[in-house]
C-alpha atoms as a PDB file:
ATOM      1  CA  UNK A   1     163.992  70.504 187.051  1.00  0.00           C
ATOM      2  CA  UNK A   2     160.163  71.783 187.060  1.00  0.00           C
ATOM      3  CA  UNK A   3     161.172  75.001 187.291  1.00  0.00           C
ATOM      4  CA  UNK A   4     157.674  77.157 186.260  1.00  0.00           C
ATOM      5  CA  UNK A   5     158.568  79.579 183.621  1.00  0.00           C
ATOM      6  CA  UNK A   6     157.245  81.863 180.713  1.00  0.00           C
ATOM      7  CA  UNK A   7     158.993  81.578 177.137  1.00  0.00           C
ATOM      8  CA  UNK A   8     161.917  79.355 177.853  1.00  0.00           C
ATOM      9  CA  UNK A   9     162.919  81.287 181.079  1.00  0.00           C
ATOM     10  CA  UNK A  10     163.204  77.709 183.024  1.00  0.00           C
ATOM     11  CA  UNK A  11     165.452  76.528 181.062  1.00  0.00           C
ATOM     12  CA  UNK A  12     167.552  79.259 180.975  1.00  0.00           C
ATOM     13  CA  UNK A  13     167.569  78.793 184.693  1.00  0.00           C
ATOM     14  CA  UNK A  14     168.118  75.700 184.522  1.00  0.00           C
ATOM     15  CA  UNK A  15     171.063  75.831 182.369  1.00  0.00           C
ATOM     16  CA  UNK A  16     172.207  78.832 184.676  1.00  0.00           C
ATOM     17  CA  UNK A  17     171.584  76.018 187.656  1.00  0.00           C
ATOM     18  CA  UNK A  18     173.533  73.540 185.952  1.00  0.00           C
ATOM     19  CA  UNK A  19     176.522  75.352 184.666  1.00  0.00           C
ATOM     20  CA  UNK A  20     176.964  76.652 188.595  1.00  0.00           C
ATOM     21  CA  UNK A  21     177.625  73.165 189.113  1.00  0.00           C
ATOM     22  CA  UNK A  22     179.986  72.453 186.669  1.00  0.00           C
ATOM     23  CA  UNK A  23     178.359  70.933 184.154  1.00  0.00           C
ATOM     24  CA  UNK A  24     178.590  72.316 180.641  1.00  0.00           C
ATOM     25  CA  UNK A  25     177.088  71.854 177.495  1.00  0.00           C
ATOM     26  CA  UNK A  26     179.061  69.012 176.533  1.00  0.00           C
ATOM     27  CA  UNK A  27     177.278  66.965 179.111  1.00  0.00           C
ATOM     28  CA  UNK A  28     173.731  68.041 177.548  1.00  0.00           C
ATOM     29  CA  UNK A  29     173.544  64.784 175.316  1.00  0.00           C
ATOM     30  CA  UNK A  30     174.583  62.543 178.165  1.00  0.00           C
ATOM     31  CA  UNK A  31     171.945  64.138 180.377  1.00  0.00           C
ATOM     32  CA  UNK A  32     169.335  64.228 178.375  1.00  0.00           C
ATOM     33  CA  UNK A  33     169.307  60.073 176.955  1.00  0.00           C
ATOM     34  CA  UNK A  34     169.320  58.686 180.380  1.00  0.00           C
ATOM     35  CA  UNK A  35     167.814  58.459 183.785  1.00  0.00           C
ATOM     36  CA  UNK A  36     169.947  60.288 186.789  1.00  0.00           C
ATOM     37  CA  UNK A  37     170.889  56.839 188.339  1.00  0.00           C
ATOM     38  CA  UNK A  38     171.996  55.801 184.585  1.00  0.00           C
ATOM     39  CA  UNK A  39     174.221  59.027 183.910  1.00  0.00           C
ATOM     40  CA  UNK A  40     175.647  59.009 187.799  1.00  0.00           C
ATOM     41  CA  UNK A  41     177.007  55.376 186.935  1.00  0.00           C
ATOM     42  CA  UNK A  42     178.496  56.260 183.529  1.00  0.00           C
ATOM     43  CA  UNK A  43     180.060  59.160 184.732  1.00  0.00           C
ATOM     44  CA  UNK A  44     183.058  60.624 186.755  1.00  0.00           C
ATOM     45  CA  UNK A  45     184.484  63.426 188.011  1.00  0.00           C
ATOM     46  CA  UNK A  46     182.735  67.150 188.640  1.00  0.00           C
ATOM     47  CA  UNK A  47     180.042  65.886 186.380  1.00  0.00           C
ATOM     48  CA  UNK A  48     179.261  62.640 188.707  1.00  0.00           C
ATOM     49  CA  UNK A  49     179.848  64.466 192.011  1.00  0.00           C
ATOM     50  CA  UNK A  50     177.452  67.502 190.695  1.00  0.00           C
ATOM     51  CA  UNK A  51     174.777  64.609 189.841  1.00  0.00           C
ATOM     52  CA  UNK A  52     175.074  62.535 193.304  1.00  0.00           C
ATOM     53  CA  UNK A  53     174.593  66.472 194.984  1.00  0.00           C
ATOM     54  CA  UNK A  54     171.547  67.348 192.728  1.00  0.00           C
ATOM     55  CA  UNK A  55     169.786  64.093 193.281  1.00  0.00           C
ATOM     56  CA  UNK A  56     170.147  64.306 196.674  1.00  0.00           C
ATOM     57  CA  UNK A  57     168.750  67.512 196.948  1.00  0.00           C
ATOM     58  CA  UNK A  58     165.765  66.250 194.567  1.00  0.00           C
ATOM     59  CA  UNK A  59     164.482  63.611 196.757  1.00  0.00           C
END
């Protein structure tokens, strides 16, 4: 998310970010294997609807 940060704080944020969104831990290993266009095909639900928003918002 290149969020700057000092001893882990991004991803803390991040997490924070994500979880506001509706995705939960559970979805860290799917996230973190594949590219956004990859997990957005193989998903469904919140999970895919919260991915289609972020990358939106990312480009």
């Amino acid at each position: 998310m290149n969020i700057d940060s000092q001893n882990r704080g991004g991803g803390f944020i991040a997490k924070s970010i994500l979880n506001s969104y509706g995705v939960l831990a559970e979805h860290k290993k799917i996230i973190n294997d594949f590219n956004i266009n990859q997990i957005i095909e193989n998903s469904n639900g919140v999970l895919k609807e919260t991915l289609i928003a972020l990358k939106l918002k990312l480009i």
